[in-house]
C-alpha atoms as a PDB file:
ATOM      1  CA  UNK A   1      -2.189   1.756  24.632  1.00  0.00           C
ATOM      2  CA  UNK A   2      -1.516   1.936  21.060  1.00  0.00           C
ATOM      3  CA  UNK A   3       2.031   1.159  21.052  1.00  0.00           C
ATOM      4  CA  UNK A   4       1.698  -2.202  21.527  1.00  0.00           C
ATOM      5  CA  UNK A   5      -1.643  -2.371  20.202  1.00  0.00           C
ATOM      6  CA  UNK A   6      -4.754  -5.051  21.782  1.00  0.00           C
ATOM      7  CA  UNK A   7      -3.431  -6.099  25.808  1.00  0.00           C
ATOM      8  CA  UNK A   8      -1.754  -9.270  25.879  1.00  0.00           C
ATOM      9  CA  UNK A   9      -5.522 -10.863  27.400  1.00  0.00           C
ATOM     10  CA  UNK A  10      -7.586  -9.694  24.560  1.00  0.00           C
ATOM     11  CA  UNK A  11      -5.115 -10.941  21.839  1.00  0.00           C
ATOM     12  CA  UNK A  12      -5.215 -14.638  23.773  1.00  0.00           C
ATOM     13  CA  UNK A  13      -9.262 -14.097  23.671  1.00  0.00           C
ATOM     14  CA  UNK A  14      -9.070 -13.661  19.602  1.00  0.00           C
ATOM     15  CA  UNK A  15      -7.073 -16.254  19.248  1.00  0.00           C
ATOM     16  CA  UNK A  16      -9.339 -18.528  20.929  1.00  0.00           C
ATOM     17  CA  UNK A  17     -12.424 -17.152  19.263  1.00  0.00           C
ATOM     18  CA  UNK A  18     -10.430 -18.160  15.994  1.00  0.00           C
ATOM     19  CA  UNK A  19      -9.703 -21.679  17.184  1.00  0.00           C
ATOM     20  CA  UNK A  20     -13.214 -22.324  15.121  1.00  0.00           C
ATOM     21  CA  UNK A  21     -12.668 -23.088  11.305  1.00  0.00           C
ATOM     22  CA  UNK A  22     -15.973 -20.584  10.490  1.00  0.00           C
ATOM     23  CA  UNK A  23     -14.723 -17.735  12.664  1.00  0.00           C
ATOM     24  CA  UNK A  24     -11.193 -18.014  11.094  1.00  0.00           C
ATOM     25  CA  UNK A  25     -12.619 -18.007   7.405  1.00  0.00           C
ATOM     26  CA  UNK A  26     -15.082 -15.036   8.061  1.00  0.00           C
ATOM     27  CA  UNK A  27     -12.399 -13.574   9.851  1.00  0.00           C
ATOM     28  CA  UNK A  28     -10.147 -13.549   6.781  1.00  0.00           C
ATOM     29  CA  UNK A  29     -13.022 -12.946   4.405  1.00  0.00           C
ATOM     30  CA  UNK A  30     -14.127  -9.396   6.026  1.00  0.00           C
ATOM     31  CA  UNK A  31      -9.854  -8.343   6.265  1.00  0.00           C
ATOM     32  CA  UNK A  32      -9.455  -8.789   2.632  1.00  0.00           C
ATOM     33  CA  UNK A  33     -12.705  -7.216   1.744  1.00  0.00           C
ATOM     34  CA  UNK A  34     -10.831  -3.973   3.162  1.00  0.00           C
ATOM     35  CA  UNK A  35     -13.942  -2.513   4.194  1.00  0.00           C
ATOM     36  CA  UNK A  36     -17.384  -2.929   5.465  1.00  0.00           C
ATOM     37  CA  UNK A  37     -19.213  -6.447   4.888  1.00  0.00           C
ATOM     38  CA  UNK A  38     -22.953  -7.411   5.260  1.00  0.00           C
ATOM     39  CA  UNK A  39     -23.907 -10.839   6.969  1.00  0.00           C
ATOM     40  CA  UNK A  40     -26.061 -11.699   3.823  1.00  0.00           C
ATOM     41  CA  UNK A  41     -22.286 -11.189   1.692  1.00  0.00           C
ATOM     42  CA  UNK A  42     -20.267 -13.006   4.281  1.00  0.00           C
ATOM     43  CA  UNK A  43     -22.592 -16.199   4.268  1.00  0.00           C
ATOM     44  CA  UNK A  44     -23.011 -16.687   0.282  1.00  0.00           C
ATOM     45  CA  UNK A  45     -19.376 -16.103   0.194  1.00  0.00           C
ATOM     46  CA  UNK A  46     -18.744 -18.239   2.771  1.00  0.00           C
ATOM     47  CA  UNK A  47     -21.625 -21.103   1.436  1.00  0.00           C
ATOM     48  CA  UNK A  48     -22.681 -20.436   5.712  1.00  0.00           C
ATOM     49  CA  UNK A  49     -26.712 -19.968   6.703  1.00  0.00           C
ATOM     50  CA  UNK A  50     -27.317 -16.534   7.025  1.00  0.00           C
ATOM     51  CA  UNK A  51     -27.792 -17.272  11.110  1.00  0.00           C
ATOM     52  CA  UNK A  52     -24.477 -19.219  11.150  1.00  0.00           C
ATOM     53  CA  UNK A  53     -22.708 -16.440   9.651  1.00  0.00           C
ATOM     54  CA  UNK A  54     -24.417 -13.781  11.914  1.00  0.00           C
ATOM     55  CA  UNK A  55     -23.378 -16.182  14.970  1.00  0.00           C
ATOM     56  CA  UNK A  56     -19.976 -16.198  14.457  1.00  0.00           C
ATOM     57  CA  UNK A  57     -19.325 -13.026  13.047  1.00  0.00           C
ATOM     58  CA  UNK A  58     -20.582 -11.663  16.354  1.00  0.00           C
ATOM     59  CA  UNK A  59     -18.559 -13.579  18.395  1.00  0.00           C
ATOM     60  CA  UNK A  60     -15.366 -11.857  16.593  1.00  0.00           C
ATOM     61  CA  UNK A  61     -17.058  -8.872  17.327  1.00  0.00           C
ATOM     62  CA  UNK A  62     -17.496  -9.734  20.996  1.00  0.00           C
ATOM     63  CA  UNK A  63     -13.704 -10.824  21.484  1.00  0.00           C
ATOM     64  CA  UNK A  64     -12.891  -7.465  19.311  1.00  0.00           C
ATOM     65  CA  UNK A  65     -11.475  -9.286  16.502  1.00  0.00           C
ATOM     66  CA  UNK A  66     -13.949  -7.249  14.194  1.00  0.00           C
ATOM     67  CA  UNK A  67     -16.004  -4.182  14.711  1.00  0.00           C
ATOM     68  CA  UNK A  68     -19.773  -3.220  13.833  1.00  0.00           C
ATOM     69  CA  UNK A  69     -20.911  -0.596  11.874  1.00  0.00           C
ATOM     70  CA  UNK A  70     -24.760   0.432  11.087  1.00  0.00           C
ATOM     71  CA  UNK A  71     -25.396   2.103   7.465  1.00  0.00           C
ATOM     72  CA  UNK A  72     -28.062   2.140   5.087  1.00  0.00           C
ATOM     73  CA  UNK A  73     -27.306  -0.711   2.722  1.00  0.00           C
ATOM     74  CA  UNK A  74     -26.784   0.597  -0.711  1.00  0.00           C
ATOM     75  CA  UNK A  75     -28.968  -0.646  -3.795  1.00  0.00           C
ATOM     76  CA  UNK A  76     -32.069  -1.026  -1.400  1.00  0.00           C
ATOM     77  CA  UNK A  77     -35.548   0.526  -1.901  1.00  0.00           C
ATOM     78  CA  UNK A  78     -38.812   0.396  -0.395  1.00  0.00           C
ATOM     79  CA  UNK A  79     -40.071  -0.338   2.615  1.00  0.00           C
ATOM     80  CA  UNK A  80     -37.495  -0.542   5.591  1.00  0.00           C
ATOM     81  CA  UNK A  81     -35.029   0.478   2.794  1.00  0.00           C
ATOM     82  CA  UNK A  82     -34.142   3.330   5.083  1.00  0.00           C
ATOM     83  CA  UNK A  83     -32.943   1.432   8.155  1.00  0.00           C
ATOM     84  CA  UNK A  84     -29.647   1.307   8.930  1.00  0.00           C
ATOM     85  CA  UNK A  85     -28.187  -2.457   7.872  1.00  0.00           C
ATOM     86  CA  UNK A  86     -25.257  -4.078  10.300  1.00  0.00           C
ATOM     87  CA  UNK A  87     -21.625  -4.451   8.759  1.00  0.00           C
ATOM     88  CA  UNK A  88     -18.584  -5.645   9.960  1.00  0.00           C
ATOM     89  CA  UNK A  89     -14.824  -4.610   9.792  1.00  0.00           C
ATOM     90  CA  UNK A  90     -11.779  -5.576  11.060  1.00  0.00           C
ATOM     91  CA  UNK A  91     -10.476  -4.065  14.517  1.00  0.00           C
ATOM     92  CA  UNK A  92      -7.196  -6.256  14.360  1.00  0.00           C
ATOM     93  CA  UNK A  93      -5.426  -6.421  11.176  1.00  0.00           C
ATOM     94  CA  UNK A  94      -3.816  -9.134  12.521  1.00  0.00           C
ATOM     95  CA  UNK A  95      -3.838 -11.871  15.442  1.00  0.00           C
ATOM     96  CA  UNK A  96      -1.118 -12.759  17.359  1.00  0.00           C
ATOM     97  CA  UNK A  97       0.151 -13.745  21.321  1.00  0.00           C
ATOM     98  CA  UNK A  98       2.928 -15.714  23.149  1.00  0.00           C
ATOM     99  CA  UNK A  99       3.368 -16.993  26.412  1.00  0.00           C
ATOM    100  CA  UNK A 100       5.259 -15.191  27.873  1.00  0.00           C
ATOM    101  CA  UNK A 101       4.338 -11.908  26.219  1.00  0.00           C
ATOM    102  CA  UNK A 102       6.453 -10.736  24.197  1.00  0.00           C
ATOM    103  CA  UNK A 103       6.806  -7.754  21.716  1.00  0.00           C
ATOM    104  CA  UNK A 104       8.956  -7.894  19.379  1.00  0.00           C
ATOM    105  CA  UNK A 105       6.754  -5.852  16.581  1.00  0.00           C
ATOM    106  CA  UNK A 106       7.624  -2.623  19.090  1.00  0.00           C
ATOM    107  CA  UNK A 107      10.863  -3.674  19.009  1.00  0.00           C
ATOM    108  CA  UNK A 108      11.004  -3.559  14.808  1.00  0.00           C
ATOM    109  CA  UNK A 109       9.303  -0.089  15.227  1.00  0.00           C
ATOM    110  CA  UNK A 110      11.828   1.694  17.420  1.00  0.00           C
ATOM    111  CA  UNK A 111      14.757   0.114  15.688  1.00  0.00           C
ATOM    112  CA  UNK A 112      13.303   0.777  11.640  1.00  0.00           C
ATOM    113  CA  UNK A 113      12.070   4.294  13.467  1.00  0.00           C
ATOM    114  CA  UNK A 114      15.981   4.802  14.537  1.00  0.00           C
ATOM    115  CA  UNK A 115      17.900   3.828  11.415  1.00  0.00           C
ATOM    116  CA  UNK A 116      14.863   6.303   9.093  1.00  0.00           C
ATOM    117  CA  UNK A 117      15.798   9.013  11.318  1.00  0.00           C
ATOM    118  CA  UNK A 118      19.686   8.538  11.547  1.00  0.00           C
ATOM    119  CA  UNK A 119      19.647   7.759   7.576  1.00  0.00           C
ATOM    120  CA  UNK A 120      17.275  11.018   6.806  1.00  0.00           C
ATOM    121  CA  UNK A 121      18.751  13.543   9.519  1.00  0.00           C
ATOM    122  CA  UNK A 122      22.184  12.736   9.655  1.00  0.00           C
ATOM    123  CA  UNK A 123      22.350  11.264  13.099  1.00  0.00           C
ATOM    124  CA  UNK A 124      24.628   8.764  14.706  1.00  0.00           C
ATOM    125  CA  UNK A 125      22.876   5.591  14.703  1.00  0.00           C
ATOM    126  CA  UNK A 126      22.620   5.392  18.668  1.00  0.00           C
ATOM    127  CA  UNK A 127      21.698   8.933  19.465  1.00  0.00           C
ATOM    128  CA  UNK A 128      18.579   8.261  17.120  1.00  0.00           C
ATOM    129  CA  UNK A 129      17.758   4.810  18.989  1.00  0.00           C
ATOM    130  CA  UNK A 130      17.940   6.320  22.333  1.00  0.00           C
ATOM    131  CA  UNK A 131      15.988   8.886  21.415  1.00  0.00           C
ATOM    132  CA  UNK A 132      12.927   7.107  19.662  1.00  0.00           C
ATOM    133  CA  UNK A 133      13.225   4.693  22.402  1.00  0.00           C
ATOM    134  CA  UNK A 134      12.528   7.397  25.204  1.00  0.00           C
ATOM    135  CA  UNK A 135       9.803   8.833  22.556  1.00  0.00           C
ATOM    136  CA  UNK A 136       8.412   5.404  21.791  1.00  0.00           C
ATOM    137  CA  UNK A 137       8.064   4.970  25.841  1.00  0.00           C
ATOM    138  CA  UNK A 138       6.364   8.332  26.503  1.00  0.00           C
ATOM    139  CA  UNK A 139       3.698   7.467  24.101  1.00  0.00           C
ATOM    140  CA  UNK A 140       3.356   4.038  26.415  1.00  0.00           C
ATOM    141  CA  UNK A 141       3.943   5.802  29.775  1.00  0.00           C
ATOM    142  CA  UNK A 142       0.394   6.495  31.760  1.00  0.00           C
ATOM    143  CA  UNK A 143       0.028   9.921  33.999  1.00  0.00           C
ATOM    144  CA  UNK A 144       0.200   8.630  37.499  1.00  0.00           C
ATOM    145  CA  UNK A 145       0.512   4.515  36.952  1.00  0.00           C
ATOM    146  CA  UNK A 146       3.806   3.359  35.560  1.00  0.00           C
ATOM    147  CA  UNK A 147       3.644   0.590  37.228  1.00  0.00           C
ATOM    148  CA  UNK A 148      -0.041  -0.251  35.236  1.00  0.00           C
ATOM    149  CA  UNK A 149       2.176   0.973  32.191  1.00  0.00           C
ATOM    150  CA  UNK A 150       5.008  -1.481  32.703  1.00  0.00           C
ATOM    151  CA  UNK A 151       1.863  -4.078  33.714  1.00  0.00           C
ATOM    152  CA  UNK A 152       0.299  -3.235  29.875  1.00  0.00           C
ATOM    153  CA  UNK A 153       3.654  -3.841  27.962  1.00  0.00           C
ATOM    154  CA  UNK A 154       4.266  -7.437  29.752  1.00  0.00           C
ATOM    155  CA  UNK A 155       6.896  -6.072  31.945  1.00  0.00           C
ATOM    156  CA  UNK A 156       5.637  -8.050  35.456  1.00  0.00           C
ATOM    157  CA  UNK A 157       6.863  -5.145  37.215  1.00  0.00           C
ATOM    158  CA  UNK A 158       7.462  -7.058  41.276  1.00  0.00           C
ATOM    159  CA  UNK A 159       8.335  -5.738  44.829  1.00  0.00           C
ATOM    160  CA  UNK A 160      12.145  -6.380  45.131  1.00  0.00           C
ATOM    161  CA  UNK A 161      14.327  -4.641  47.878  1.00  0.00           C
ATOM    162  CA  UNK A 162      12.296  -1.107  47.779  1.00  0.00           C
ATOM    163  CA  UNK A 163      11.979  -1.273  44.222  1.00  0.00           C
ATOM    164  CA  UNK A 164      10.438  -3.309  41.577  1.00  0.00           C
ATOM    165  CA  UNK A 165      12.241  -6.036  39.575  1.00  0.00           C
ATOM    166  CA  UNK A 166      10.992  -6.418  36.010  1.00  0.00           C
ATOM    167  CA  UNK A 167      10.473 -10.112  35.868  1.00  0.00           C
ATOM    168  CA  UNK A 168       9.969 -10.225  31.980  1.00  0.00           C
ATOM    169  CA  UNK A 169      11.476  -8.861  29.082  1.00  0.00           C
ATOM    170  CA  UNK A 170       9.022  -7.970  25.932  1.00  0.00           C
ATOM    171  CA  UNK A 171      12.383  -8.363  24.106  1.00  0.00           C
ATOM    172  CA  UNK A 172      13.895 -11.406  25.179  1.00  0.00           C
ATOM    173  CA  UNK A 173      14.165 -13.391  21.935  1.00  0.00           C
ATOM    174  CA  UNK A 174      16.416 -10.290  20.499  1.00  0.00           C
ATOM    175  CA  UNK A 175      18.105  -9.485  23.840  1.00  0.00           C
ATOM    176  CA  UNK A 176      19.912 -12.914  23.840  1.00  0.00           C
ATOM    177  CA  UNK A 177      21.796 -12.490  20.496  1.00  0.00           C
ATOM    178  CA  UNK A 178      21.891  -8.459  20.109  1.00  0.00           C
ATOM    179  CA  UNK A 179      21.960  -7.436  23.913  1.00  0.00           C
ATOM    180  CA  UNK A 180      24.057  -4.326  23.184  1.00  0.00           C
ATOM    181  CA  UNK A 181      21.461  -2.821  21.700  1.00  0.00           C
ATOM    182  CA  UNK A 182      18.257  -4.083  22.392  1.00  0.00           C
ATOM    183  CA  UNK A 183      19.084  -3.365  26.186  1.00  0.00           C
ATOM    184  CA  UNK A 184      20.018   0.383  25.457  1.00  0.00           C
ATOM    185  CA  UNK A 185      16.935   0.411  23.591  1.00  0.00           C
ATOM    186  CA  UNK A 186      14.947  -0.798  26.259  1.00  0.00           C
ATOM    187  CA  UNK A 187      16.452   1.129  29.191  1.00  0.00           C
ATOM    188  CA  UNK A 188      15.607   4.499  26.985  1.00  0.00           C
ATOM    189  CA  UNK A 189      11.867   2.804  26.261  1.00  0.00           C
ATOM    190  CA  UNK A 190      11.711   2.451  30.053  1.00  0.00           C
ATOM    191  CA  UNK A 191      13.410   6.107  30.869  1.00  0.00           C
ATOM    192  CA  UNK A 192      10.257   7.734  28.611  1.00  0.00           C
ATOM    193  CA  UNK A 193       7.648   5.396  29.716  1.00  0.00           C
ATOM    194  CA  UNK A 194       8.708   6.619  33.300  1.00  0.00           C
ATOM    195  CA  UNK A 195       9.039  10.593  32.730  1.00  0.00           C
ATOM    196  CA  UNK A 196       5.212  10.388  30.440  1.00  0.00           C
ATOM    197  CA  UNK A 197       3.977   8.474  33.612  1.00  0.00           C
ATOM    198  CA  UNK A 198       5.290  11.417  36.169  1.00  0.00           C
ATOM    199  CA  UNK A 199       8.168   9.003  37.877  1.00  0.00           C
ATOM    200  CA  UNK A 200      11.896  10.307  37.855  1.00  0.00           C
ATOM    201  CA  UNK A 201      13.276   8.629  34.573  1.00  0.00           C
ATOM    202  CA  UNK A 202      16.636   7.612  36.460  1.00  0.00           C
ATOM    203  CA  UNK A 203      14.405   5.379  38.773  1.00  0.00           C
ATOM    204  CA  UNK A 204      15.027   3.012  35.345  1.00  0.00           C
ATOM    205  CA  UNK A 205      18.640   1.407  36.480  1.00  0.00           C
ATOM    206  CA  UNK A 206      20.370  -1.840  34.799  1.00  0.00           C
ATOM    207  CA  UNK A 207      19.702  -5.126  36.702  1.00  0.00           C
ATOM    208  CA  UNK A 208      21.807  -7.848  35.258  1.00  0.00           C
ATOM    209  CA  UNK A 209      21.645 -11.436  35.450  1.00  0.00           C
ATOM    210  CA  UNK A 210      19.757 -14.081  33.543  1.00  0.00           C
ATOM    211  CA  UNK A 211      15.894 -14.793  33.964  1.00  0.00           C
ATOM    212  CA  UNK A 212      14.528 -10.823  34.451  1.00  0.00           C
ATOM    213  CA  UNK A 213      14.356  -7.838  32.406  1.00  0.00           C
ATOM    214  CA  UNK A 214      18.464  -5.987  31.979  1.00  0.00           C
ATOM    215  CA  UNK A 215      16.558  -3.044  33.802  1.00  0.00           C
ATOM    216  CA  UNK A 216      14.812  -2.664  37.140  1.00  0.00           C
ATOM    217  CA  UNK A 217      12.544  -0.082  38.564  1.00  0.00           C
ATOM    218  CA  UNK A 218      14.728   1.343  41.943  1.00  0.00           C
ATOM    219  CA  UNK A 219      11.795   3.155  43.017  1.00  0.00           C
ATOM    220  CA  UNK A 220       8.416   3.914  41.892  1.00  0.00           C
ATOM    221  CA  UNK A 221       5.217   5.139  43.159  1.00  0.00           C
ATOM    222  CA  UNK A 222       2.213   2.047  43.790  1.00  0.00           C
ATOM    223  CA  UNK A 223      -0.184   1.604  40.617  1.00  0.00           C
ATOM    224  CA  UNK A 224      -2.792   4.473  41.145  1.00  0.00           C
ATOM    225  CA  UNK A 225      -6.386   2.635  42.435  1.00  0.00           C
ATOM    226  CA  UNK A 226     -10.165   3.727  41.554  1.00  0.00           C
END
């Protein structure tokens, strides 16, 4: 989903990969290179045996902290000159989890998103929030699983009273000292996520009270299954 980016589990996976000295160096070498790097570059820049640098560098490629590439390596003639050489890239420009999950870089989006549009179009600051809110959800929502949707974002979306009780808040941090806002930001979030994932948007209703999500889910359809 690329509105939050990597799921909460693969972000947790790359930062343990990381956890190693190596990985974190090669890491940061191949994201400031800006492009595509060649084992034989990362290990002389990194003073690392050419098989110590290929180790590791797969690993970030196996947690999908970096990416591979195969192109012919410029500067190279003769034999096997033509064969395509492995590089590496960066598939996260950055790393980063909590426990619980939260997401406050969406959060920044839809609110610097709001204040552009109500600063370049003239519109009250709220009308623009709700509405990049409820756009920001549809691009999250997913046809015929809101409940996998809610699941993706960190929502814990749980059976309560015919419904589902949203048992964490991707915004709590901000909630607790702008609540105003952040929770009329999130019930519009929740109001697109639902109408891109084919649900009834006013299934999205406040729920109040400390330790949940401000919203709850009255009714929803179950998580589609293979």
């Amino acid at each position: 989903m690329g509105t939050t980016g990597p799921s909460w589990s693969r972000r947790i996976a790359a930062i343990a990969a990381l956890d190693d000295g190596n990985r974190r160096a090669l890491y940061a070498y191949v994201l400031d290179a800006g492009g595509a790097v060649g084992r034989d570059e990362a290990a002389e820049a990194m003073a690392l045996p050419r098989s110590t640098a290929s180790f590791h560098l797969d690993r970030l490629v196996e947690e999908g902290v970096l990416k591979v590439e195969f192109r012919k390596a410029p500067g190279k003639a003769g034999p096997g000159s033509g064969r395509p050489a492995k590089f590496y890239l960066a598939a996260m420009d950055e790393v980063s989890a909590s426990i619980p999950e939260r997401h406050y870089d969406l959060a920044g989006d839809v609110l610097a998103s709001a204040v552009s549009e109500s600063v370049n179009e003239g519109t009250p600051v709220k009308e623009a929030l709700l509405a990049v809110a409820r756009r920001k959800g549809g691009e999250a929502g997913r046809q015929g699983d809101f409940l996998g949707a809610l699941t993706d974002i960190g929502y814990q979306p749980t059976e309560d009273q015919g419904g589902y009780r949203l048992l964490n808040c991707p915004f709590h941090r901000l909630s607790r000292n702008h609540q105003d806002v952040v929770c009329t930001m999130n019930g519009a979030f929740l109001k697109g996520a639902a109408a891109a994932s084919g649900q009834d948007p006013d299934c999205v209703v406040p729920d109040e009270g400390p330790g949940h999500c401000c919203a709850r889910i009255a009714k929803a359809e179950a998580p589609a299954r293979a």
